[in-house]
C-alpha atoms as a PDB file:
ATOM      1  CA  UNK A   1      72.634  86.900 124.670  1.00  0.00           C
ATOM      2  CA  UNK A   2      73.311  83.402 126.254  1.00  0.00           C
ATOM      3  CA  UNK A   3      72.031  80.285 124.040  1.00  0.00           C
ATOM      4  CA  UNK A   4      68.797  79.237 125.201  1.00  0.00           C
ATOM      5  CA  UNK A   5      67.168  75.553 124.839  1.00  0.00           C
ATOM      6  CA  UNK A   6      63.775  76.130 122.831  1.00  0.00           C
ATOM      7  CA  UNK A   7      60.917  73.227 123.658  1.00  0.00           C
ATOM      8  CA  UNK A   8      58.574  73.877 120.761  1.00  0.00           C
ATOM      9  CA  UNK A   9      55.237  71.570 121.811  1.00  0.00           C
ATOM     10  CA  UNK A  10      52.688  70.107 119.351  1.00  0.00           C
ATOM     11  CA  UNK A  11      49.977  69.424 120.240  1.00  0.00           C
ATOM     12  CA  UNK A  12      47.262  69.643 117.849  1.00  0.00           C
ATOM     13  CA  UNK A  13      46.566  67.107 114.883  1.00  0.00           C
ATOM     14  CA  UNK A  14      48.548  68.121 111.609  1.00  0.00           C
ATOM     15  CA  UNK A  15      46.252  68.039 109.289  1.00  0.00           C
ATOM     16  CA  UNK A  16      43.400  71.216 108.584  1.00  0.00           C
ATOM     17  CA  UNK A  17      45.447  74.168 110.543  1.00  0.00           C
ATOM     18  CA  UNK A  18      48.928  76.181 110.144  1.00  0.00           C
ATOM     19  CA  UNK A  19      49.720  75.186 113.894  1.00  0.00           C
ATOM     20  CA  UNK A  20      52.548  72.658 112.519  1.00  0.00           C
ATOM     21  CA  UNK A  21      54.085  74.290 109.336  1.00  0.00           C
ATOM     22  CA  UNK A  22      53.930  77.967 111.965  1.00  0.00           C
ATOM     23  CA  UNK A  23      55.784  75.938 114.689  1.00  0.00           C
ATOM     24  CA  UNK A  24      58.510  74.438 112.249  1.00  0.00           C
ATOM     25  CA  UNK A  25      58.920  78.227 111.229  1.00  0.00           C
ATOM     26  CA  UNK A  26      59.419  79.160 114.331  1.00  0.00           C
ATOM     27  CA  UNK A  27      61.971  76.507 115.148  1.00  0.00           C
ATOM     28  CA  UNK A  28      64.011  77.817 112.228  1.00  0.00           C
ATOM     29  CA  UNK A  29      63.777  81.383 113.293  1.00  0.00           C
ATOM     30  CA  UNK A  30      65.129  80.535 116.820  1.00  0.00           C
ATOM     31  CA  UNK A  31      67.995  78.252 115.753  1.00  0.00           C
ATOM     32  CA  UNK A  32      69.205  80.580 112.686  1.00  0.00           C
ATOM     33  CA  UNK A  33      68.236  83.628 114.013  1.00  0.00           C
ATOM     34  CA  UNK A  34      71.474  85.648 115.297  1.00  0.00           C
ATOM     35  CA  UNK A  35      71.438  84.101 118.965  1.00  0.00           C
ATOM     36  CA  UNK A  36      71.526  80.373 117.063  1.00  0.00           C
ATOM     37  CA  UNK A  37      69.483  78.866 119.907  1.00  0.00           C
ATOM     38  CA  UNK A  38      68.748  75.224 120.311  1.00  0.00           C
ATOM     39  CA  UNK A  39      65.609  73.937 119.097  1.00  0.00           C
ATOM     40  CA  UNK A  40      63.851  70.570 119.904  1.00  0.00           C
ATOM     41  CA  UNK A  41      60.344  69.720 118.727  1.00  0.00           C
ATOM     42  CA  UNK A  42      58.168  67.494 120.655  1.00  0.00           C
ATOM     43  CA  UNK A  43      55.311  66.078 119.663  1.00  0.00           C
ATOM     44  CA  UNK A  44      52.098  64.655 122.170  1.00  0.00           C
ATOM     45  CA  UNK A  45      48.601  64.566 122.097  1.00  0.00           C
ATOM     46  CA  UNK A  46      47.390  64.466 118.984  1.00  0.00           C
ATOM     47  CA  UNK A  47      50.465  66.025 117.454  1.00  0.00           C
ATOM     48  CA  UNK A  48      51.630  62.164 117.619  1.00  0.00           C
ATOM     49  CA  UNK A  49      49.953  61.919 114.173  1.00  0.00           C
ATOM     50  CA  UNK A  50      52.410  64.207 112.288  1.00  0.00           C
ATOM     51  CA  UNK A  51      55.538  61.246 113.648  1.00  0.00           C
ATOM     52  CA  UNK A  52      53.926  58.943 111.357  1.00  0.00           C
ATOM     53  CA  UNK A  53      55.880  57.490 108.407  1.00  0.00           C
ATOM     54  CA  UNK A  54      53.203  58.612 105.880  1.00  0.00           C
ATOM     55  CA  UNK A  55      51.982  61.480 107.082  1.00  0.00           C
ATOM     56  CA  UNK A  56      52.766  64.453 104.160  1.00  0.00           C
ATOM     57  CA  UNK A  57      55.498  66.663 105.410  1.00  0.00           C
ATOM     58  CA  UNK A  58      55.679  68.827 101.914  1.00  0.00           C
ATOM     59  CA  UNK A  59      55.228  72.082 103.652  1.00  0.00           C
ATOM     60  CA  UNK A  60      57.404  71.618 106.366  1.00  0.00           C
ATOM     61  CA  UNK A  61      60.653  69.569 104.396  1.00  0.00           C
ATOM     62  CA  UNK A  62      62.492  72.633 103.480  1.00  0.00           C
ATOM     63  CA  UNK A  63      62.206  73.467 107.544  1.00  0.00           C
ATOM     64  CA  UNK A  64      63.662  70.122 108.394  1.00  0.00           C
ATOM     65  CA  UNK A  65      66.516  70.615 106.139  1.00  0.00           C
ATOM     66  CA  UNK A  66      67.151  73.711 107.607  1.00  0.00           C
ATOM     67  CA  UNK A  67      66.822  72.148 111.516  1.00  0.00           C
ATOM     68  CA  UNK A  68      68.901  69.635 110.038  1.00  0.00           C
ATOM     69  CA  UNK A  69      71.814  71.805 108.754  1.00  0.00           C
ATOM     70  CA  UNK A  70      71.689  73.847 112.017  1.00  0.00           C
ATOM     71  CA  UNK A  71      71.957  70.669 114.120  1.00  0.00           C
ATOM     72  CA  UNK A  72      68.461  70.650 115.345  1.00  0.00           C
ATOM     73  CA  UNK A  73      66.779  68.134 114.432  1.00  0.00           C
ATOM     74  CA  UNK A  74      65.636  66.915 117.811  1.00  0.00           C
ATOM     75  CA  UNK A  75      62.399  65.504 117.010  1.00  0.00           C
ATOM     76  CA  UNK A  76      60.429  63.480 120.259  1.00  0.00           C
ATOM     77  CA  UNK A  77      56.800  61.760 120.252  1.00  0.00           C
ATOM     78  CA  UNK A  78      55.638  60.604 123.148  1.00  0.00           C
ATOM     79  CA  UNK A  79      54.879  56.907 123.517  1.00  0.00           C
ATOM     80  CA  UNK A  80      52.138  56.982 125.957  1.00  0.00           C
ATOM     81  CA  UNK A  81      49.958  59.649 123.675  1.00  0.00           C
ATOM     82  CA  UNK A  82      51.015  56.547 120.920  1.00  0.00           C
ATOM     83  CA  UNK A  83      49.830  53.860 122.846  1.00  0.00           C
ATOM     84  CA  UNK A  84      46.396  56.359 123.356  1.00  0.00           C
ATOM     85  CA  UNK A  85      45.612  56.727 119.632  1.00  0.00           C
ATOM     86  CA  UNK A  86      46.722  52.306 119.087  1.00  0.00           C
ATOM     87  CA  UNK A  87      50.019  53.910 117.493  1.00  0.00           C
ATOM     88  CA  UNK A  88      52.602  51.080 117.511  1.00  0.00           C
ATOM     89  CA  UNK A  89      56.291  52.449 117.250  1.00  0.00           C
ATOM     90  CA  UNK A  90      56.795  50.306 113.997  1.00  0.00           C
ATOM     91  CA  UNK A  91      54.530  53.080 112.473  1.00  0.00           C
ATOM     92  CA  UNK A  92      56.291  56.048 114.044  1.00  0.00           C
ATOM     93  CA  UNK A  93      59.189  57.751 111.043  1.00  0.00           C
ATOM     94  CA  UNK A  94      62.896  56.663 111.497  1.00  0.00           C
ATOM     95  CA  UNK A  95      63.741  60.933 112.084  1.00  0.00           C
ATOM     96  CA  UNK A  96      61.257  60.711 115.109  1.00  0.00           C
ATOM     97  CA  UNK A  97      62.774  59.051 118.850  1.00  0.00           C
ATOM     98  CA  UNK A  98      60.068  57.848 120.859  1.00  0.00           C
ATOM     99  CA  UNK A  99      60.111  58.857 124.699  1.00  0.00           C
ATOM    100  CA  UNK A 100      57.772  58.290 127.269  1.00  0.00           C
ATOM    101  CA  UNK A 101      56.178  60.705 129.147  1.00  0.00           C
ATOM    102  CA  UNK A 102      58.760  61.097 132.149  1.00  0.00           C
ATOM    103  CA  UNK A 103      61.727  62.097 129.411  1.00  0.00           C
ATOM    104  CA  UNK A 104      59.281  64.551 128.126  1.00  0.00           C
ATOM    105  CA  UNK A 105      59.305  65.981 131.290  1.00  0.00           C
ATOM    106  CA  UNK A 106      62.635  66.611 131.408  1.00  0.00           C
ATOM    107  CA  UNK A 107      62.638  68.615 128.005  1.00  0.00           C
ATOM    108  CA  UNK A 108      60.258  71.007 129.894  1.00  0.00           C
ATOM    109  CA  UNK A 109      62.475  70.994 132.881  1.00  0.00           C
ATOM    110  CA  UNK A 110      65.323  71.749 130.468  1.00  0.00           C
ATOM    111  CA  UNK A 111      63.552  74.642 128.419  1.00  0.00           C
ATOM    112  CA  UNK A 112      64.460  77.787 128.837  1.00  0.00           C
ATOM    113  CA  UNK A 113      61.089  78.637 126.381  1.00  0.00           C
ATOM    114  CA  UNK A 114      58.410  76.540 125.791  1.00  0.00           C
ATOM    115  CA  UNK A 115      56.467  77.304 122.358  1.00  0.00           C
ATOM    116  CA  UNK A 116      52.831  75.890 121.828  1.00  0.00           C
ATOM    117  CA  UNK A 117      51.404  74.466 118.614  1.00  0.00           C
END
């Protein structure tokens, strides 16, 4: 089976549900898995809160390293849903690249599956 481009979405807040730590688990299964697809997580809405520089990661660390190691750590945040919630970039994490919400577009465009979290 061909490599396929996986757009895993978040989209829900990451703090009082699984949706984020299931979505990084995902990620991991699709870019390890035998087909080694390629992963890129994108976060909007109020998934914008989990690209903060303080927010706690410790569930989802060992993930990253993994994403990491399998050269998938594509991680997005859409500026727009920032500027929505009074985000400025200088609180956004150094592993996170902000785009706006055309670029985002394009990752859709680009997916061949689009997972929701």
């Amino acid at each position: 089976m061909a490599e396929k481009n996986i757009l895993c979405h978040f989209n829900r807040a990451p703090f009082g549900t699984i949706f984020n730590t299931e979505g990084f688990r995902a990620a991991v299964g699709c870019a390890a898995g035998i087909d080694e697809h390629k992963a890129t997580l994108l976060f909007q809405g109020d998934g914008v809160y989990y690209a903060l520089k303080d927010v706690d990661r410790t569930e989802n660390r060992g993930y990253m390293g993994t994403l990491k190691d399998l050269e998938c750590d594509n991680y997005f945040v859409v500026s727009e849903d920032l500027d929505a919630r009074g985000i400025g970039s200088d609180e956004i994490a150094d592993d996170m690249k902000v785009i706006s919400r055309d670029e985002s577009v394009k990752l859709y465009g680009e997916a061949d599956v689009i997972m929701d979290w």
